[in-house]
Protein backbone atom coordinates (compact mmCIF):
# COMPACT_ATOMS: atom_id res chain seq x y z
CA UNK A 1 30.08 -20.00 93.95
CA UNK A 2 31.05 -16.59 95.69
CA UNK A 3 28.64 -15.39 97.76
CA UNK A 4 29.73 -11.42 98.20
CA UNK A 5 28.85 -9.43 101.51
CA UNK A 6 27.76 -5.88 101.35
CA UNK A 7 25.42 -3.36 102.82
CA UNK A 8 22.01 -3.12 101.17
CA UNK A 9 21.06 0.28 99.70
CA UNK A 10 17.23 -0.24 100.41
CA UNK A 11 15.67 -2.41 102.95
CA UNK A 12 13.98 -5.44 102.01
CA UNK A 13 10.42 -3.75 102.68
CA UNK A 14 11.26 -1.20 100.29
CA UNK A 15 12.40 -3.57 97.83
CA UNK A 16 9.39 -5.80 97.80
CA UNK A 17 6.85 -2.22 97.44
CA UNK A 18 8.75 -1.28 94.82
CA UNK A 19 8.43 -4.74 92.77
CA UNK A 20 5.03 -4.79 93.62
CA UNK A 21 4.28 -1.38 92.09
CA UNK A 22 6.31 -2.60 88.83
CA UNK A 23 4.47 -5.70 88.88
CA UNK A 24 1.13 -3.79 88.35
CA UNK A 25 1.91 -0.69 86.13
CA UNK A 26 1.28 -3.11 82.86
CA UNK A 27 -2.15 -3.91 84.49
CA UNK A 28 -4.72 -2.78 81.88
CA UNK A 29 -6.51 0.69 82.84
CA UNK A 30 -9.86 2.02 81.57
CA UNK A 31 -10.35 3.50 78.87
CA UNK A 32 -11.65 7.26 79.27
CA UNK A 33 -14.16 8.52 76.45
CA UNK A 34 -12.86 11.74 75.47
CA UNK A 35 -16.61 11.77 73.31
CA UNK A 36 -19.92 10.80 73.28
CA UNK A 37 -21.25 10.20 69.72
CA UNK A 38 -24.91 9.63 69.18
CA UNK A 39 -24.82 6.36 67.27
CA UNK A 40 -21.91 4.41 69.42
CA UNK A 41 -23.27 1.21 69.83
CA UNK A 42 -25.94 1.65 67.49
CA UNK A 43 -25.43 0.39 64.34
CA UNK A 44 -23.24 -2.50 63.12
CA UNK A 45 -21.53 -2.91 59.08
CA UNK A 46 -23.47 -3.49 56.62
CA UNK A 47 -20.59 -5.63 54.90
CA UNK A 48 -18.98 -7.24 57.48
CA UNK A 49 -21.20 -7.18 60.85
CA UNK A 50 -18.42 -5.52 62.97
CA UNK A 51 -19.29 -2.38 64.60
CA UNK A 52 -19.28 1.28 63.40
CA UNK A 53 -16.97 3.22 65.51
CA UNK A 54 -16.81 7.28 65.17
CA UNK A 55 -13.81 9.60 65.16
CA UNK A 56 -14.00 13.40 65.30
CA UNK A 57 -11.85 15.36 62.97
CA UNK A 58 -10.85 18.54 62.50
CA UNK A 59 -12.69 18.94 66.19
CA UNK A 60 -15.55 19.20 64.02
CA UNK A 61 -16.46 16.47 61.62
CA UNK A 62 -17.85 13.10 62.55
CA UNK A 63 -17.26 10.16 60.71
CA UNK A 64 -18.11 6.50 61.02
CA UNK A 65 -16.56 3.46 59.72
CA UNK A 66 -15.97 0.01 60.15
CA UNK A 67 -13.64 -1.82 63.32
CA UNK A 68 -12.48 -4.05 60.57
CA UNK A 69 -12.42 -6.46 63.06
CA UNK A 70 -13.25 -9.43 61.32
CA UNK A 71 -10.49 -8.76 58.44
CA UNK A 72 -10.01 -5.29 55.76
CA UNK A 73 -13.58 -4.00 55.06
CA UNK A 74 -14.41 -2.27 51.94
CA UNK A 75 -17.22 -0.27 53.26
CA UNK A 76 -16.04 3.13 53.29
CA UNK A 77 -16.72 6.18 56.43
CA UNK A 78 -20.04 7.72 56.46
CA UNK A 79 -20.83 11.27 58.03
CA UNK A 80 -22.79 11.63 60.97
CA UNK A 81 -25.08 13.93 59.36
CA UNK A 82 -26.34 11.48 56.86
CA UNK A 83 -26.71 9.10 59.54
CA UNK A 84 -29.34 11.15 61.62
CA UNK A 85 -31.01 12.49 58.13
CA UNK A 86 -31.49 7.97 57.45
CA UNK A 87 -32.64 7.69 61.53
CA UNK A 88 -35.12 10.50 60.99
CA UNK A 89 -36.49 8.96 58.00
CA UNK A 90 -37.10 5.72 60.29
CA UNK A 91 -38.68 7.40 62.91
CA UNK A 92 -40.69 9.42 60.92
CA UNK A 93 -41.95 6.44 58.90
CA UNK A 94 -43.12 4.93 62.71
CA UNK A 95 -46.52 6.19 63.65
CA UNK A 96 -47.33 5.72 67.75
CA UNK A 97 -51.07 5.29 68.45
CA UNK A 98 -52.15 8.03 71.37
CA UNK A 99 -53.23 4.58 73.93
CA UNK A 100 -49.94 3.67 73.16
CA UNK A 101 -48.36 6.78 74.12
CA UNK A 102 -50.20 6.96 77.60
C-alpha cells in the first residue's frame, strides 16, 4: 500500500463539523400544518377504521377521505359541509338540562 503525502485543504475540525451537519440533515423534521380543519382528528372510516384526513382544493373546497392506511378503501371523499350539516344534527338531537349547564 502507498500511503500519499499532501497538504489538507480543510483542517480536521472543519472536516468533522461538516460530517456532522451531513450526518443530521436526513434527521426527520416536523411537520408544519399549513391548515386547521374542524374535524382533524375527529372522525375515523366508516369502512375501514383508519382516519379521515382533509385536503383543501381549489383554496376553497374541503374534502375528507380515508388514509387508506390499512389497504385501498372504497369509501369515497365527503365535503366538509355535509359533515357539519350530520354534527349539527347530533348536537341538536342532545338536550343539556339547565343544573347541568351550571
Amino acid at each position: 500500500m502507498h500511503r500519499a503525502i499532501h497538504i489538507p485543504w480543510v483542517t480536521k475540525e472543519l472536516w468533522d463539523r461538516v460530517q456532522e451537519v451531513r450526518k443530521n440533515r436526513g434527521a426527520a423534521k416536523p411537520k408544519r400544518k399549513k391548515h386547521s380543519f374542524a374535524f382533524s382528528n375527529l372522525i375515523q372510516c366508516h369502512d375501514c377504521g383508519c382516519a379521515l384526513v382533509a385536503e383543501l382544493k381549489k383554496q376553497k373546497y374541503t374534502y375528507y377521505h380515508c388514509t387508506g392506511y390499512k389497504g385501498k378503501c372504497h369509501e369515497p371523499y365527503v365535503r366538509e359541509e355535509v359533515l357539519e350539516e350530520q354534527f349539527g344534527k347530533v348536537i341538536q338531537s342532545h338536550r343539556l338540562e339547565p343544573e347541568t349547564l351550571d
